[in-house]
C-alpha atoms as a PDB file:
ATOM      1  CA  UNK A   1       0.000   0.000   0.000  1.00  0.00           C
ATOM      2  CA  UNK A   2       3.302   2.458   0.755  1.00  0.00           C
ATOM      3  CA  UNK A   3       4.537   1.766  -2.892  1.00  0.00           C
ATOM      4  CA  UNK A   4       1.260   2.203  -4.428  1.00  0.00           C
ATOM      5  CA  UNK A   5       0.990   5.297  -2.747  1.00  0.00           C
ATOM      6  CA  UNK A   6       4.288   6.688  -3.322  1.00  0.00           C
ATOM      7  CA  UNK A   7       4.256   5.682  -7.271  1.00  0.00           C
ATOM      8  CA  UNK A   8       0.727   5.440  -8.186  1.00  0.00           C
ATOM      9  CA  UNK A   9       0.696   2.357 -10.576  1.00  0.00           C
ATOM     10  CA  UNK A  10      -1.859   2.188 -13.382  1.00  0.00           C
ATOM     11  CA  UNK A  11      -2.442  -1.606 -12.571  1.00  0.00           C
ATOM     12  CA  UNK A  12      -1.380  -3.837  -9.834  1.00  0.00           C
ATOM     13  CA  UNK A  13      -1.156  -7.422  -9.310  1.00  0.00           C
ATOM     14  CA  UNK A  14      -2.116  -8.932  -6.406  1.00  0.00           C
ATOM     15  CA  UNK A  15      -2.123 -12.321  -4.598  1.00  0.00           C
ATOM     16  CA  UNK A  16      -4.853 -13.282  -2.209  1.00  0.00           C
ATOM     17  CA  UNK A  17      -2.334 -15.013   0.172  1.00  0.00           C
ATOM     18  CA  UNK A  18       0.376 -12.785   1.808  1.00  0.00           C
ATOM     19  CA  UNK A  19       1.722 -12.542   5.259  1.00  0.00           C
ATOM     20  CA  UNK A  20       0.198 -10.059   7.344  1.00  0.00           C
ATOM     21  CA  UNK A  21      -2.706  -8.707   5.059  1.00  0.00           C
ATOM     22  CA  UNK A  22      -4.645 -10.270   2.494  1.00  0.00           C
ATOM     23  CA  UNK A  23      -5.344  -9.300  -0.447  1.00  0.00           C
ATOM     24  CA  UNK A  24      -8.869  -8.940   0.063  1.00  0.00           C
ATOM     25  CA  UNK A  25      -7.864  -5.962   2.648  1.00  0.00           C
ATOM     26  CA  UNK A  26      -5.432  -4.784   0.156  1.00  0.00           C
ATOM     27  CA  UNK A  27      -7.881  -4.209  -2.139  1.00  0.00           C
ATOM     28  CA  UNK A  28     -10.534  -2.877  -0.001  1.00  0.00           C
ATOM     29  CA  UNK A  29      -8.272  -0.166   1.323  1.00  0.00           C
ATOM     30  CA  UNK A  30      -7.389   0.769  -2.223  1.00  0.00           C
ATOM     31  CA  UNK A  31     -10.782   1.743  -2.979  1.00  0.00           C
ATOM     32  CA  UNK A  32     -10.862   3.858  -0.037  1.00  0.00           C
ATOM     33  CA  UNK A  33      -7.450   5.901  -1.200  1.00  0.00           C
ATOM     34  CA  UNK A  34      -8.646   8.251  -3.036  1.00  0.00           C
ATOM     35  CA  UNK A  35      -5.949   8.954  -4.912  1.00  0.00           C
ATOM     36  CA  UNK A  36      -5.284   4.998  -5.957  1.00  0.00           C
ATOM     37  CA  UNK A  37      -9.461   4.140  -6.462  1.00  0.00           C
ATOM     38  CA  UNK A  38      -8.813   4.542 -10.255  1.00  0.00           C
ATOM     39  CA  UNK A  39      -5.954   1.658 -10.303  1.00  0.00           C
ATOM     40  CA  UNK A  40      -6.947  -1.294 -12.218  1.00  0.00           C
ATOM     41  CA  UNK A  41      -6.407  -4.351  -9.877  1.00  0.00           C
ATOM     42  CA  UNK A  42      -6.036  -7.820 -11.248  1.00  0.00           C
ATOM     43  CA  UNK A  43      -6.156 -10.413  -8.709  1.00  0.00           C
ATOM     44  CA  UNK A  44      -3.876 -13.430  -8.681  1.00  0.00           C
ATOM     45  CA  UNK A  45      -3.848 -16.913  -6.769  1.00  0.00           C
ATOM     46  CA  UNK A  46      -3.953 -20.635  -6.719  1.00  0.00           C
ATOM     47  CA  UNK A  47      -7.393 -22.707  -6.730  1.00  0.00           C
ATOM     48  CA  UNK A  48      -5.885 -24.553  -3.208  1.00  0.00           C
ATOM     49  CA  UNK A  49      -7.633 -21.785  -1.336  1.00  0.00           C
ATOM     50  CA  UNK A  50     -11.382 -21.265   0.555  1.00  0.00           C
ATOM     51  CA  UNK A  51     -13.873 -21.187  -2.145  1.00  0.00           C
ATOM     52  CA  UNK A  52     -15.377 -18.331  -0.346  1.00  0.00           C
ATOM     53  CA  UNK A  53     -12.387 -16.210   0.104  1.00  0.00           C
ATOM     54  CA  UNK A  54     -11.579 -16.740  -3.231  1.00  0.00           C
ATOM     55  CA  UNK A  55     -15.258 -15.668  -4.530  1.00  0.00           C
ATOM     56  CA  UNK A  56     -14.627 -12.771  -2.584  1.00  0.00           C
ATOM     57  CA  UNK A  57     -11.334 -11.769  -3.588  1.00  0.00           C
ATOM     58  CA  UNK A  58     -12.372 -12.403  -7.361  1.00  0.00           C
ATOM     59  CA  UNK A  59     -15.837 -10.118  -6.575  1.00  0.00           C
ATOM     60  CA  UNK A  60     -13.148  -6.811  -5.228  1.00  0.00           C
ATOM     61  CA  UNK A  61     -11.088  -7.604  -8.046  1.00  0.00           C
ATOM     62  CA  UNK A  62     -11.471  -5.686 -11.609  1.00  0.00           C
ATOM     63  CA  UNK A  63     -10.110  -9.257 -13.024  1.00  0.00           C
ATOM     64  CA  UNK A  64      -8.415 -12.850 -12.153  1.00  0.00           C
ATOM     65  CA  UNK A  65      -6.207 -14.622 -13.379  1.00  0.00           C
ATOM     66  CA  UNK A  66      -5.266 -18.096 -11.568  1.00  0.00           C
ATOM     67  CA  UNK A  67      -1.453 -19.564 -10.500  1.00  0.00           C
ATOM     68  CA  UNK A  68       0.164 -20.840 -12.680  1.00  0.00           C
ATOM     69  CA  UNK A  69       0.030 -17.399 -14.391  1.00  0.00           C
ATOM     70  CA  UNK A  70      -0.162 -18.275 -18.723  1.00  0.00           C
ATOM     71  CA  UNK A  71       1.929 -15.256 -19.559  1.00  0.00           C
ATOM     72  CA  UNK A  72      -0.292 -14.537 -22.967  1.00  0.00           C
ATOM     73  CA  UNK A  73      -3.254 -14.930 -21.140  1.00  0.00           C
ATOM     74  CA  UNK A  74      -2.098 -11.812 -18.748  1.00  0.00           C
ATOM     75  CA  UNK A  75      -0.924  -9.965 -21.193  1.00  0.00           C
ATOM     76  CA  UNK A  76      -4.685  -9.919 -22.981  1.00  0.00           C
ATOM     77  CA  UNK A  77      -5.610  -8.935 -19.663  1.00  0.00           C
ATOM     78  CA  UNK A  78      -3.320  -5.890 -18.896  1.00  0.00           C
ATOM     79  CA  UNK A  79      -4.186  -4.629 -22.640  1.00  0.00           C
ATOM     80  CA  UNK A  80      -7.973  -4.931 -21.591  1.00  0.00           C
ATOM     81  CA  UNK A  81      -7.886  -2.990 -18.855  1.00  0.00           C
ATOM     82  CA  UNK A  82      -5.344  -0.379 -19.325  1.00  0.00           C
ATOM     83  CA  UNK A  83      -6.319  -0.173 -23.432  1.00  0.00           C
ATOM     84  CA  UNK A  84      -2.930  -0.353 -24.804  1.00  0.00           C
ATOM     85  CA  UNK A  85      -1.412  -2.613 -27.050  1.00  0.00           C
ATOM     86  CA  UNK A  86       1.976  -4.444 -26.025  1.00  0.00           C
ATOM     87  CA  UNK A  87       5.110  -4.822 -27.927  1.00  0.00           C
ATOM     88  CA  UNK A  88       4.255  -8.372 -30.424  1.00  0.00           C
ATOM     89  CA  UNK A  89       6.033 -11.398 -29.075  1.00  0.00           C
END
């Protein structure tokens, strides 16, 4: 939350399971920043989690994308939601 604060990404990717916080209260207090509530977040984890927690991670979320990360498929999603076109591979 410092370094999103500091450098105000466009996009962030973030895992449900981290030490201390979880994503799910990352996300929900940047929606309350306002000076981060316009960063696109794409939410990233492993199906060997709660069901529910996951649901709800997904729901704060502006997208998922499941571990292990396809590299193409995240790339289609960082176009999508920031509207740019990356370098062909």
């Amino acid at each position: 939350l410092e370094k999103a604060s500091q450098t105000h990404p466009d996009l962030i990717l973030l895992d449900l399971l981290m030490p201390g916080m979880d994503g799910i209260e990352v996300v929900r207090h940047i929606h309350r920043n306002g000076d981060l509530a316009q960063v696109k977040i794409i939410g990233v984890s492993t199906a060997a989690v709660d069901e529910n927690r996951l649901a709800e991670f997904t729901a704060t979320c502006d997208d998922f994308i499941g571990k292990p990360i396809w590299i193409e498929g995240l790339i289609k999603k960082v176009e999508q939601h920031l509207g740019i076109k990356c370098v062909e591979r």
